[in-house]
N, C-alpha and C. Protein backbone atom coordinates (compact mmCIF):
# COMPACT_ATOMS: atom_id res chain seq x y z
N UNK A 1 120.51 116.69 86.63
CA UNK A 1 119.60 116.63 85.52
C UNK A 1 118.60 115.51 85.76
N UNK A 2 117.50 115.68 85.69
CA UNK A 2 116.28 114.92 85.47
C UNK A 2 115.97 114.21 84.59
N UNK A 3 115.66 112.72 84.52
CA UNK A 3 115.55 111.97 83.55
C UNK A 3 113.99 111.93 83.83
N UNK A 4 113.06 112.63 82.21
CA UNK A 4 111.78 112.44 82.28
C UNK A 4 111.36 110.71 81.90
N UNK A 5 110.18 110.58 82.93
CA UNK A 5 109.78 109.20 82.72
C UNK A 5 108.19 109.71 81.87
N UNK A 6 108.47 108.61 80.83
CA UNK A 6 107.27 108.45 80.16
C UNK A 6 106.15 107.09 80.83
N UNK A 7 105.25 107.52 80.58
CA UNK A 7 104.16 106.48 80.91
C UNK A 7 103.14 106.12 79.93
N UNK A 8 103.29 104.84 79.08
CA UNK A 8 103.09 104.50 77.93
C UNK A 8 101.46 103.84 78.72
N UNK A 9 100.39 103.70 78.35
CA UNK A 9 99.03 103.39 78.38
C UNK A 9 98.71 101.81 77.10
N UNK A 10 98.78 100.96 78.74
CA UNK A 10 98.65 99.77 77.90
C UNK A 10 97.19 98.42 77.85
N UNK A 11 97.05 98.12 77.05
CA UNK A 11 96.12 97.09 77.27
C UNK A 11 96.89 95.37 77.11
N UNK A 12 96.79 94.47 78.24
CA UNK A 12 96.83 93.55 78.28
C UNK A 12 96.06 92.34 77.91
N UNK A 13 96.17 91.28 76.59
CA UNK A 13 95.56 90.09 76.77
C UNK A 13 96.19 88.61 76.92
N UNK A 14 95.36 88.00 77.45
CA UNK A 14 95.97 86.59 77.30
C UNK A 14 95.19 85.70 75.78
N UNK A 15 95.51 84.57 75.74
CA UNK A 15 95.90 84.50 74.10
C UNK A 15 94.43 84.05 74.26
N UNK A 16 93.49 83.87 74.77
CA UNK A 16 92.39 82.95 75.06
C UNK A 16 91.45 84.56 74.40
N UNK A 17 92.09 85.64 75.46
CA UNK A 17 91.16 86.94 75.32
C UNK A 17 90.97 87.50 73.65
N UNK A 18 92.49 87.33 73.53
CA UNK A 18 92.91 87.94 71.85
C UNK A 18 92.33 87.36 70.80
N UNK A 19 91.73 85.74 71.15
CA UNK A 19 91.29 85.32 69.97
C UNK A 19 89.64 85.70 70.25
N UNK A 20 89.27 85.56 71.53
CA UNK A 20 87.66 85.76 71.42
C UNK A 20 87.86 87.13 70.62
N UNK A 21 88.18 87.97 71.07
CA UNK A 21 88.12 89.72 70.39
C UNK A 21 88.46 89.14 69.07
N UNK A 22 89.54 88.75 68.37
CA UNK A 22 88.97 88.60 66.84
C UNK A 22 88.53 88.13 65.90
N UNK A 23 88.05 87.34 66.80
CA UNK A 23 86.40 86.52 66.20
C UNK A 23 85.15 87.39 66.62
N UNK A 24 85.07 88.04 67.21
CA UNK A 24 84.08 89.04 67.37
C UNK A 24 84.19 90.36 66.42
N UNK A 25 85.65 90.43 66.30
CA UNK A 25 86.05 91.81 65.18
C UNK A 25 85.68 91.36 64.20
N UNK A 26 85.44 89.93 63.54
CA UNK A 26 85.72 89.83 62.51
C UNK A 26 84.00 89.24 61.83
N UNK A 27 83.02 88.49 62.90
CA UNK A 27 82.25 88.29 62.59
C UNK A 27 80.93 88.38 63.02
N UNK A 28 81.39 89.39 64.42
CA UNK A 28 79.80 90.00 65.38
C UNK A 28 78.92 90.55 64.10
N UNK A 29 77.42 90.14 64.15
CA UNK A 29 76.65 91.39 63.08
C UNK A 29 76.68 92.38 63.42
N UNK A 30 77.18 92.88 64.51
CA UNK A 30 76.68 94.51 64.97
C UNK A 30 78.05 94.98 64.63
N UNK A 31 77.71 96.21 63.92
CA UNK A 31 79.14 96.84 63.70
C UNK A 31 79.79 97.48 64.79
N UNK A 32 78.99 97.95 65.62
CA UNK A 32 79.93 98.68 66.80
C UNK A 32 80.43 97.78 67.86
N UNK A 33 80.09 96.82 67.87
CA UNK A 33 80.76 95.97 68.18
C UNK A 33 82.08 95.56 67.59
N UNK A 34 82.25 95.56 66.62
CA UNK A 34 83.37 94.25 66.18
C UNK A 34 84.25 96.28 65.48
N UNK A 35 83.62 97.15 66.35
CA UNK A 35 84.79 98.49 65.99
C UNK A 35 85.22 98.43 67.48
N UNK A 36 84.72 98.29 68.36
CA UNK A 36 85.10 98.15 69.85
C UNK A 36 85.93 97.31 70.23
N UNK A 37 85.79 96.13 69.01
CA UNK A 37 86.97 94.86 69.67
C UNK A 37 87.78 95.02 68.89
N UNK A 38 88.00 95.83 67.80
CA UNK A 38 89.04 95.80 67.10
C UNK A 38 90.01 97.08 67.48
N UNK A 39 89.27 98.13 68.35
CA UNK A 39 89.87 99.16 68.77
C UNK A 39 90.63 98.56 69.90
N UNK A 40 90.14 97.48 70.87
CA UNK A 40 90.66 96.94 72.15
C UNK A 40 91.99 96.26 71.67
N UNK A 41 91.96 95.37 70.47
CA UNK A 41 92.94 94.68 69.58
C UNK A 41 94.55 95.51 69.50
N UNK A 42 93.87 96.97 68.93
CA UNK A 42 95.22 97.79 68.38
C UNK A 42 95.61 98.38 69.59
N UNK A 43 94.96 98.94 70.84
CA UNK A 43 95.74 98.92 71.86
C UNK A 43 96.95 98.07 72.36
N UNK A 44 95.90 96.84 72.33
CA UNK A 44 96.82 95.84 73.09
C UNK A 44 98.40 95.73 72.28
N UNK A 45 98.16 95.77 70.98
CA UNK A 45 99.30 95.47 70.34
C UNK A 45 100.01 96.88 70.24
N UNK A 46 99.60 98.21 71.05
CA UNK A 46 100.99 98.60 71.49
C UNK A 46 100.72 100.19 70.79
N UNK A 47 99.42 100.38 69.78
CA UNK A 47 98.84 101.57 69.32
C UNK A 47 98.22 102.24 70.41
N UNK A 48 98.82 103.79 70.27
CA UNK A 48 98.33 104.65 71.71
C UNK A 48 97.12 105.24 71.32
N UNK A 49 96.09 105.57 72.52
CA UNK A 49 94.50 105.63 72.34
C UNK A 49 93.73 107.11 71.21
N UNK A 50 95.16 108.19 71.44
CA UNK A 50 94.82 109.33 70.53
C UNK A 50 95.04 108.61 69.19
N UNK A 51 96.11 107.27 68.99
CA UNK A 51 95.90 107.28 67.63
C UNK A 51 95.00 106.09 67.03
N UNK A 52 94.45 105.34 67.87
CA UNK A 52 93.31 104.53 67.40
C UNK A 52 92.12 105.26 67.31
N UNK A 53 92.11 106.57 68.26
CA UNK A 53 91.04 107.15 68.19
C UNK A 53 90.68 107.87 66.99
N UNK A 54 91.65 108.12 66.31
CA UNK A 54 91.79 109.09 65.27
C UNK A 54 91.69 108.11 64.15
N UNK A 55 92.23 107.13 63.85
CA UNK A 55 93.05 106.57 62.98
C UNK A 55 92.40 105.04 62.89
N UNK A 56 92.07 104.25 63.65
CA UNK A 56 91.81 102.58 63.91
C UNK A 56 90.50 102.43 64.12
N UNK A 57 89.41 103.77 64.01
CA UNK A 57 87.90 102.92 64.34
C UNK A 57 87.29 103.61 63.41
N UNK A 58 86.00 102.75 62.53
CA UNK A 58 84.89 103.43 61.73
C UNK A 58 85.30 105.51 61.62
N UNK A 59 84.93 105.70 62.81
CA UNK A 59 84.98 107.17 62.52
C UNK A 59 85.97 107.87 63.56
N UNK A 60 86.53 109.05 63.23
CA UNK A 60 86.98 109.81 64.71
C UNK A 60 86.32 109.65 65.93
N UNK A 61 86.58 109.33 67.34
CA UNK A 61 86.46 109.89 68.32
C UNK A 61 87.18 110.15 69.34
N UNK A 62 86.91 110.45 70.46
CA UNK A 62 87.95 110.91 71.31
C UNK A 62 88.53 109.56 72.45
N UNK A 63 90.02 109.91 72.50
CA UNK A 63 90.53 109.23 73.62
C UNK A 63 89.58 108.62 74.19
N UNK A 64 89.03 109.14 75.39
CA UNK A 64 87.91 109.17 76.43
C UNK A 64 87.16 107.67 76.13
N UNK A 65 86.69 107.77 74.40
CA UNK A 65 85.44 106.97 74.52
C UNK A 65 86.32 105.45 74.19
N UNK A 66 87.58 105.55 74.01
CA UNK A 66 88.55 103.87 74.05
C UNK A 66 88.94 103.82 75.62
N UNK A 67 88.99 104.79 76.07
CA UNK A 67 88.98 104.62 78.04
C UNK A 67 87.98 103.92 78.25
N UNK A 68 86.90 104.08 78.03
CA UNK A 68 85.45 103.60 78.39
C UNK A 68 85.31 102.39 78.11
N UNK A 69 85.29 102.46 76.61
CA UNK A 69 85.29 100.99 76.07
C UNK A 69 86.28 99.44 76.64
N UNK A 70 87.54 100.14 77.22
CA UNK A 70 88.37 99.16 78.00
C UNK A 70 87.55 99.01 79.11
N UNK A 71 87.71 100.11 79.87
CA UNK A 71 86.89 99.81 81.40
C UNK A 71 85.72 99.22 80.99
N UNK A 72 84.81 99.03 80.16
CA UNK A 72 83.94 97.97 79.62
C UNK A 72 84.22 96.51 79.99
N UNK A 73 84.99 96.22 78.83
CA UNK A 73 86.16 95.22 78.85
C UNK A 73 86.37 94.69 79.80
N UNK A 74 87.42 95.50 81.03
CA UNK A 74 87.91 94.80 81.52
C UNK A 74 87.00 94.52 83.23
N UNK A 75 85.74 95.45 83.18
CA UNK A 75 84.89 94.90 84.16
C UNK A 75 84.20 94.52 84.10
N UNK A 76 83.38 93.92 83.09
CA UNK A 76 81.90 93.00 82.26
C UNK A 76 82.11 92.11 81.30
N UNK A 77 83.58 92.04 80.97
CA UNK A 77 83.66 91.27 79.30
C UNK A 77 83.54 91.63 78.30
N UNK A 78 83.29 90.77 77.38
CA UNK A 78 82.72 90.82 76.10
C UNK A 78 81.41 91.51 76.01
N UNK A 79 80.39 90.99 77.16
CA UNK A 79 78.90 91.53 77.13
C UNK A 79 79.37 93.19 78.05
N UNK A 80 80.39 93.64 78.28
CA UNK A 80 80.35 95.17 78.86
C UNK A 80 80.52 95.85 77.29
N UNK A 81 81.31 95.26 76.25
CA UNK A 81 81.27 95.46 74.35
C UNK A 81 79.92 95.51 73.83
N UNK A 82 79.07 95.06 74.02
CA UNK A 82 77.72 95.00 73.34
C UNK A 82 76.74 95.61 74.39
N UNK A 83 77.03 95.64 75.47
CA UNK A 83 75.71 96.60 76.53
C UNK A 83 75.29 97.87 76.56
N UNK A 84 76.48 98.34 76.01
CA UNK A 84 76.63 99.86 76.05
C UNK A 84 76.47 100.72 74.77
N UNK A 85 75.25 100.28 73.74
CA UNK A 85 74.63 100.18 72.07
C UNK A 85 75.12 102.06 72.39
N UNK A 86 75.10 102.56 71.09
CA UNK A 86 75.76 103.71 71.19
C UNK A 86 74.73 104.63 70.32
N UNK A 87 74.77 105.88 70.69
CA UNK A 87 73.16 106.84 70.10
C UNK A 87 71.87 106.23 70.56
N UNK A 88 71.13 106.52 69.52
CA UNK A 88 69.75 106.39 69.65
C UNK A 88 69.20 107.67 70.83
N UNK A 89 68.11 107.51 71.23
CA UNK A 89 66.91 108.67 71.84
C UNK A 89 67.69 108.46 73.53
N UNK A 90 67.98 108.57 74.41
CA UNK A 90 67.93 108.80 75.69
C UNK A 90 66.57 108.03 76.16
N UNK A 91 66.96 106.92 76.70
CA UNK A 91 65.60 106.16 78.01
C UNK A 91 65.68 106.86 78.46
N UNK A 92 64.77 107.35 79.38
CA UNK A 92 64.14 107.97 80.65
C UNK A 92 63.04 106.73 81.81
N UNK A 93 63.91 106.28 82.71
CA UNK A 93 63.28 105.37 83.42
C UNK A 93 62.18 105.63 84.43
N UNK A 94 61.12 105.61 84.37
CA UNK A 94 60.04 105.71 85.34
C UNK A 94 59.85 105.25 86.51
């Protein structure tokens, strides 16, 4: 008999990281911001990404876009959280 292994999807911080993120959750002016660090927040503490996605940010969205938002995170920082402004018209670079 086969013992199925689960593979739980985690985000790691150190206590330095956890407090910048909720001081940014709590007092960035930009709202999509301080929904990005507060979505990064409920990961870390152990909430899986279908249910922050659903459940922990301003509005529904999908898995995918809290994938993104980590890989943000964890290859730009704080400024990979605010670079990536969300909607508006499509630039087209010349």
């Amino acid at each position: 008999m086969l013992s199925k292994l689960t593979y739980r999807w985690q985000v790691s911080l150190s206590d330095e990281q956890r407090h910048e993120l909720q001081q940014g959750r709590d007092h960035h002016p930009k709202p999509y911001v301080r929904e990005r660090r507060a979505a990064i927040l409920l990961l870390a503490d152990g909430r899986s990404p279908h249910w922050v996605a659903v459940h922990g940010v301003l509005k529904p969205r999908k898995p995918d876009t809290l994938y993104r938002w980590v890989n943000w995170y964890q290859s730009q920082g704080l400024v990979g959280l605010q670079a990536h402004q969300q909607g508006g018209p499509v630039r087209r670079h010349l």
